[in-house]
Protein backbone atom coordinates (compact mmCIF):
# COMPACT_ATOMS: atom_id res chain seq x y z
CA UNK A 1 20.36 20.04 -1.10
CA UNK A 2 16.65 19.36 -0.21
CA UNK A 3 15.77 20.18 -3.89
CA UNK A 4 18.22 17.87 -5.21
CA UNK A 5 16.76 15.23 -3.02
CA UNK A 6 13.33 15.78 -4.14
CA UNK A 7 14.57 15.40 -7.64
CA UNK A 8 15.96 12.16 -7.07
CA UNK A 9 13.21 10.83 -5.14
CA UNK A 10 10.72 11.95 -8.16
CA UNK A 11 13.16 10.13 -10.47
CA UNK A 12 13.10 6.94 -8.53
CA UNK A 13 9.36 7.15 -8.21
CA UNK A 14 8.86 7.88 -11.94
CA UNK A 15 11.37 5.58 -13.48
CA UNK A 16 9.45 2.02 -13.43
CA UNK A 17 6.80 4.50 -15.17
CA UNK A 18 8.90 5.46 -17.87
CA UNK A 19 8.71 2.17 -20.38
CA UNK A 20 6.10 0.63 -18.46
CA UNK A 21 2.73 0.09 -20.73
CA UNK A 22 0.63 -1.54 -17.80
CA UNK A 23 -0.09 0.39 -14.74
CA UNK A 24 2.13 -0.90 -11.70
CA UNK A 25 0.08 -3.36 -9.36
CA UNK A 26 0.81 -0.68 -6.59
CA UNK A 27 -1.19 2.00 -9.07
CA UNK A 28 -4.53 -0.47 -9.28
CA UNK A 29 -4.06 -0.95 -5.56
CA UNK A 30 -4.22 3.08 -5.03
CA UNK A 31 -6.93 3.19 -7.36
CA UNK A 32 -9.29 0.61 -5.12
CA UNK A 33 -8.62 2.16 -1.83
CA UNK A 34 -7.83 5.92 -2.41
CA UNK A 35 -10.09 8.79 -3.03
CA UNK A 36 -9.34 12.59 -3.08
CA UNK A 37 -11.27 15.86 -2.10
CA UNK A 38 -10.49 19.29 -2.93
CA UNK A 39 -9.82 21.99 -0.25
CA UNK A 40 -9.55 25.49 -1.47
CA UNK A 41 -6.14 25.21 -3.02
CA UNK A 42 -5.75 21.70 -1.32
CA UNK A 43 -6.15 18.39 -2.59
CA UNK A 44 -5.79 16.09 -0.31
CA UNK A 45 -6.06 12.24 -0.89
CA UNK A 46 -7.28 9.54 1.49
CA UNK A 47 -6.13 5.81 0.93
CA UNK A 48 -7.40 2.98 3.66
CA UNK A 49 -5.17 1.44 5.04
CA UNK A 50 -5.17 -2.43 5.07
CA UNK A 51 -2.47 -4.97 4.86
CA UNK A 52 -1.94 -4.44 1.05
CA UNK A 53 -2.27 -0.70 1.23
CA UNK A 54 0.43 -0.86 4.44
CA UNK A 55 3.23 -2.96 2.63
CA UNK A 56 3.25 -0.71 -0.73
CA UNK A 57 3.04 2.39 1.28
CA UNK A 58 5.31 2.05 4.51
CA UNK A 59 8.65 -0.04 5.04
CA UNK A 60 9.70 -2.35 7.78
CA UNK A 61 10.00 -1.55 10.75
CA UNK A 62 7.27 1.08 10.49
CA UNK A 63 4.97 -1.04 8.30
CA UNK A 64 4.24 -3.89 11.22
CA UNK A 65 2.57 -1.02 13.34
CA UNK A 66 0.59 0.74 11.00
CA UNK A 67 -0.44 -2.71 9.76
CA UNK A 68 -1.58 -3.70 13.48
CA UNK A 69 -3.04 -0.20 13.96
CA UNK A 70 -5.05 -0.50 10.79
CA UNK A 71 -6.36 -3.79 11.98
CA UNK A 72 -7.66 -2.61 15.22
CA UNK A 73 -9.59 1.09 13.89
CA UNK A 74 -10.23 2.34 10.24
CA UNK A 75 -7.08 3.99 9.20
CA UNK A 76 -6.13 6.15 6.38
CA UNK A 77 -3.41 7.65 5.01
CA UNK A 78 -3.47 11.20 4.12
CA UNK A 79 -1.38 13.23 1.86
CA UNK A 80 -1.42 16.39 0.01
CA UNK A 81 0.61 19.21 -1.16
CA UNK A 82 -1.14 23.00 -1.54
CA UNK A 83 -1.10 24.81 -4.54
CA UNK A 84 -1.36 28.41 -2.16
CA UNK A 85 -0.50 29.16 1.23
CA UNK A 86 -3.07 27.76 3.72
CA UNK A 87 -4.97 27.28 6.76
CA UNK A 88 -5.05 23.21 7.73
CA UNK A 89 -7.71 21.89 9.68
CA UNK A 90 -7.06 18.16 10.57
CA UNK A 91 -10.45 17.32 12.28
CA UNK A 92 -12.43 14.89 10.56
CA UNK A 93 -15.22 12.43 11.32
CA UNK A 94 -17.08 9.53 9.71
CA UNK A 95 -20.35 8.98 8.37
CA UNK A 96 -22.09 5.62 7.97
CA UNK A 97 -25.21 4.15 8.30
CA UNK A 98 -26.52 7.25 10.21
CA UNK A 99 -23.78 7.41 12.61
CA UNK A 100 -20.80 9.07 13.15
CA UNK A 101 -17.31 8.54 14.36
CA UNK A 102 -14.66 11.15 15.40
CA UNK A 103 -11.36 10.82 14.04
CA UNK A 104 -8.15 11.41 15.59
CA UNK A 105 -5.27 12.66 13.56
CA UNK A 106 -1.97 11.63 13.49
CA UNK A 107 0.95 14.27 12.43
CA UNK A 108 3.25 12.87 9.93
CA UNK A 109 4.62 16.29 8.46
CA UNK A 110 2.62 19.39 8.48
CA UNK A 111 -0.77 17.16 9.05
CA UNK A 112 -1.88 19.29 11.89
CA UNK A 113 -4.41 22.58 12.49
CA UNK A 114 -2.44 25.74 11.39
CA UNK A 115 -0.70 27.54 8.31
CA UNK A 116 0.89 25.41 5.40
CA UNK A 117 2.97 26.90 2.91
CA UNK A 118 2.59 26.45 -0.65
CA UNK A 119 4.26 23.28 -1.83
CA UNK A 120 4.84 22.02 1.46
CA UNK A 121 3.75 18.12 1.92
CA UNK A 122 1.28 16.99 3.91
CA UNK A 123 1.29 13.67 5.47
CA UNK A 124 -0.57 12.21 8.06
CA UNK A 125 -2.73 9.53 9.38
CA UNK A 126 -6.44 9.68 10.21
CA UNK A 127 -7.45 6.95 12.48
CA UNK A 128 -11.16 6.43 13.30
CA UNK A 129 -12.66 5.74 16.97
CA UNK A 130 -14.12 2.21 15.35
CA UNK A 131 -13.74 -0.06 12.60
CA UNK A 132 -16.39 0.73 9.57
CA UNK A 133 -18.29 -1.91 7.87
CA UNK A 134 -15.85 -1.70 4.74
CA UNK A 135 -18.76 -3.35 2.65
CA UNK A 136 -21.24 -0.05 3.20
CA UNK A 137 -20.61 3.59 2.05
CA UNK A 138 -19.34 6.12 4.63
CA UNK A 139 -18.60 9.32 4.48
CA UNK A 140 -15.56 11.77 5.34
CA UNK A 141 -16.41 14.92 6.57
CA UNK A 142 -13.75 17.89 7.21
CA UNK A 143 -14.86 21.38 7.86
CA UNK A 144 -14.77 22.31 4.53
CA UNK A 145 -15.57 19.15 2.08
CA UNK A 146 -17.20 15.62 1.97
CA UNK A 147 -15.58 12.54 0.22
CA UNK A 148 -17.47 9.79 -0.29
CA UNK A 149 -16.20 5.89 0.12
CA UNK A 150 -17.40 2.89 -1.59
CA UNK A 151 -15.29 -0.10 -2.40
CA UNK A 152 -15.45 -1.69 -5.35
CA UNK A 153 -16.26 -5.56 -4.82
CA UNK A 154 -12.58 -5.81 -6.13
CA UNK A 155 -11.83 -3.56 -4.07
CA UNK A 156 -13.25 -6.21 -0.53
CA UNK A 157 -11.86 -9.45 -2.21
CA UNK A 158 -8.46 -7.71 -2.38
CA UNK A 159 -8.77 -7.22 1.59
CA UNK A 160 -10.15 -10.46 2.60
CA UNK A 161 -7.11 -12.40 4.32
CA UNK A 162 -5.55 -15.33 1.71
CA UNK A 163 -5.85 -18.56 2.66
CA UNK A 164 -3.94 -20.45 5.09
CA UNK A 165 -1.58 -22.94 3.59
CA UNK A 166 -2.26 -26.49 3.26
CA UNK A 167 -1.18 -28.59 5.96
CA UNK A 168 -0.15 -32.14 4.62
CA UNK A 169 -2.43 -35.16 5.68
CA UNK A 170 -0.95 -37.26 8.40
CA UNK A 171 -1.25 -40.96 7.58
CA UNK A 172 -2.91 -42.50 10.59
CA UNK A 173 -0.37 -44.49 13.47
């Protein structure tokens, strides 16, 4: 039964893809806010979470608190599925600007220290101790690998907040 729904899910995810000739808006959104390091038989891919990355990503109810928590600290969402069995470690920390931040992980599905099978998913959320100057390199550092970060300038327009809507001129009394 599981397989069955893991077929269907890949369908669903796959079928816009099918005729489509431009990448999905969602796929040049991943692009600008997701980068991926390789573990020993793991890759595992990092995508900040912001209010665009939070609506394609998670659905409502769920959405409004990783939105808010994504406001308040850095946030990213982590995912991965091994390609042997392996040993997870979920501690990361930050580099920027000569300092770093601890990061706390968040257990989604197997995103916790400890044994992963092959082929088993990993989802999670890393959430950092402060918010990161989004407009400066930083670094992620596990025990095993680095990942670098740098938006694109693309990448920090699509984050800044769109403007509030015009509020019609009151004739005066």
């Amino acid at each position: 039964m599981r397989n069955i729904l893991m077929i269907v899910l890949v369908c669903l995810l796959l079928a816009p893809l099918a005729g489509a000739q431009e990448p999905s808006p969602n796929a040049a959104l991943f692009k600008e806010f997701s980068r991926s390091v390789h573990i020993d038989g793991l890759t595992l891919s990092f995508v900040l979470l912001n209010d665009r990355t939070v609506d394609a990503l998670f659905e409502a109810p769920g959405k409004y608190a990783m939105r808010a928590r994504a406001r308040m600290a850095t946030t990213f969402f982590v995912q991965g599925t091994p390609e042997k069995d392996i040993q997870l470690n979920s501690r990361f920390v930050v580099e920027q600007d000569g300092q770093t931040a601890a990061g706390t992980s968040h257990n989604i599905k197997n995103f916790a220290d400890g044994a992963v099978a092959k082929g088993t998913r990993i989802d999670g959320i890393l959430e950092m101790e402060k918010k990161l100057d989004l407009s400066h390199a930083f670094k992620i550092k596990g025990s095993q690998a680095t990942l670098e970060f740098k938006l694109s300038p693309e990448a920090l327009k699509l984050m800044e907040p769109p403007p509030p809507p015009a509020t019609p001129a009151t004739p005066p009394k």
